[in-house]
Protein backbone atom coordinates (compact mmCIF):
# COMPACT_ATOMS: atom_id res chain seq x y z
CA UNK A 1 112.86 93.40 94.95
CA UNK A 2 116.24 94.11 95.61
CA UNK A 3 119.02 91.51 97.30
CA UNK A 4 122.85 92.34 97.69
CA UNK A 5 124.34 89.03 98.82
CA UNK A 6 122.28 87.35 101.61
CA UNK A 7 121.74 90.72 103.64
CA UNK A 8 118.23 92.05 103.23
CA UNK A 9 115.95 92.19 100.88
CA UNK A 10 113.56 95.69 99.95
CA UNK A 11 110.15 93.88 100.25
CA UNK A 12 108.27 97.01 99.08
CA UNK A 13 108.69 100.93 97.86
CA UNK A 14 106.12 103.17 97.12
CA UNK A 15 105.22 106.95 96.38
CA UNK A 16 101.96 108.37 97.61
CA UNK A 17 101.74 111.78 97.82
CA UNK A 18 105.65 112.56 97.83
CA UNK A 19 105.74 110.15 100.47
CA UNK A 20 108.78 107.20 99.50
CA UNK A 21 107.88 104.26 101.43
CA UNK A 22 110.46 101.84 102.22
CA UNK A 23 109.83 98.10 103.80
CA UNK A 24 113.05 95.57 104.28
CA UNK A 25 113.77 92.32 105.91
CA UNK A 26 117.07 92.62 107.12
CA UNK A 27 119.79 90.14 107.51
CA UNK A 28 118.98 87.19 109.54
CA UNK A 29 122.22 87.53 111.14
CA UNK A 30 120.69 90.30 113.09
CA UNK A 31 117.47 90.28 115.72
CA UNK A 32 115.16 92.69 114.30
CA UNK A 33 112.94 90.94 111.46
CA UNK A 34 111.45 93.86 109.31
CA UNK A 35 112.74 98.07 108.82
CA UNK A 36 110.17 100.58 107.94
CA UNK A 37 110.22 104.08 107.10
CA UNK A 38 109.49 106.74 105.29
CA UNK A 39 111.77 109.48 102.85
CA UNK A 40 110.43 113.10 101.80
CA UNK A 41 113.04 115.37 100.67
CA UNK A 42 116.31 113.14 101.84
CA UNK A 43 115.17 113.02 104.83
CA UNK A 44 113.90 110.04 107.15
CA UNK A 45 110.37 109.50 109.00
CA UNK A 46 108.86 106.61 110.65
CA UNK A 47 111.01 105.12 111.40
CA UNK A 48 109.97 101.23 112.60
CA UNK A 49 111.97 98.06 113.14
CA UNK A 50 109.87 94.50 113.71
CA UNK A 51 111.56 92.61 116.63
CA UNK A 52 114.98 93.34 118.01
CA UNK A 53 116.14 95.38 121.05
CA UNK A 54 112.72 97.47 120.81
CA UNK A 55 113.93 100.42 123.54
CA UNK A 56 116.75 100.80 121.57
CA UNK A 57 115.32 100.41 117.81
CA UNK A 58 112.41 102.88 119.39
CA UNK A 59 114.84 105.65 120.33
CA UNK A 60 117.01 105.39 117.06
CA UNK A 61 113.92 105.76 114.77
CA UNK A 62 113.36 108.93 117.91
CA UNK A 63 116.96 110.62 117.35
CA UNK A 64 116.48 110.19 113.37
CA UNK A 65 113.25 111.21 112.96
CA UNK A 66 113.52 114.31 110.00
CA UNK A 67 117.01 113.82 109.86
CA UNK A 68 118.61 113.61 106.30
CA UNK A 69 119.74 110.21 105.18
CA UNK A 70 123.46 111.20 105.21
CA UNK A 71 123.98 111.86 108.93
CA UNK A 72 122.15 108.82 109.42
CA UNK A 73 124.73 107.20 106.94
CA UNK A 74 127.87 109.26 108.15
CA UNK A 75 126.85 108.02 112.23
CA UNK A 76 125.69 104.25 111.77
CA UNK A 77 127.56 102.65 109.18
CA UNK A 78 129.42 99.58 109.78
CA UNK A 79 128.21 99.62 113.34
CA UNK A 80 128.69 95.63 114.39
CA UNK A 81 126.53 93.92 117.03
CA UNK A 82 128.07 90.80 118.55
CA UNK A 83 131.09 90.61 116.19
CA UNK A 84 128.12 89.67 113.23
CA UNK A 85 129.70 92.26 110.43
CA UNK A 86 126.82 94.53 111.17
CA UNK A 87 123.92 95.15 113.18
CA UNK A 88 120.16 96.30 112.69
CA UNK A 89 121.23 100.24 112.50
CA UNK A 90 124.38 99.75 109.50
CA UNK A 91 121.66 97.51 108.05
CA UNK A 92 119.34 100.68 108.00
CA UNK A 93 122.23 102.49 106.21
CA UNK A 94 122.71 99.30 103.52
CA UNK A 95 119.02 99.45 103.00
CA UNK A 96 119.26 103.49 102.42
CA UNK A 97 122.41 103.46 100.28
CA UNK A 98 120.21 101.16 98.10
CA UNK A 99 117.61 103.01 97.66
CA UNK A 100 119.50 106.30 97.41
CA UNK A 101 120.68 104.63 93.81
CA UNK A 102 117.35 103.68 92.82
């Protein structure tokens, strides 16, 4: 499990068949509750948030869908919702910095 502060926290991450699973509660300053998704190759699938603005959450997992984690990173960091310091998509990109490292 890993925590940076009181963000999120990486509830789970597993390999099966070159498949990098990634589950994280996010930040309870913003609405969505849990982030899912997948890696293969640096690049994102399945993407699925629990809770939040779900048209919204539904088309960002849409538009990132195979994408590599850096244009995700480059486009959505430090995006702030509500003046909170950050939002449910720059906490996708705090959860995938973390994981890059691991």
């Amino acid at each position: 499990m890993n925590t940076i502060g009181n963000d999120y926290k990486i509830i789970s991450d597993t390999v099966a068949d070159g498949m990098r699973h990634i589950t994280a509660v996010p930040s309870a300053l913003v609405c969505c509750r849990q982030v899912d998704f997948d890696l293969r190759d640096g690049r994102i699938h399945n993407l699925r948030y629990t809770g939040g603005c779900h048209g919204n959450l539904q088309a960002l997992g849409a538009l990132l869908e195979g994408q590599e984690v850096g244009f995700a990173l480059e486009r959505l960091s430090g995006i702030d919702c509500k003046a909170r310091g950050t939002s449910c998509s720059d906490q996708l990109t705090r959860i995938l910095r973390s994981v890059q490292k691991a």
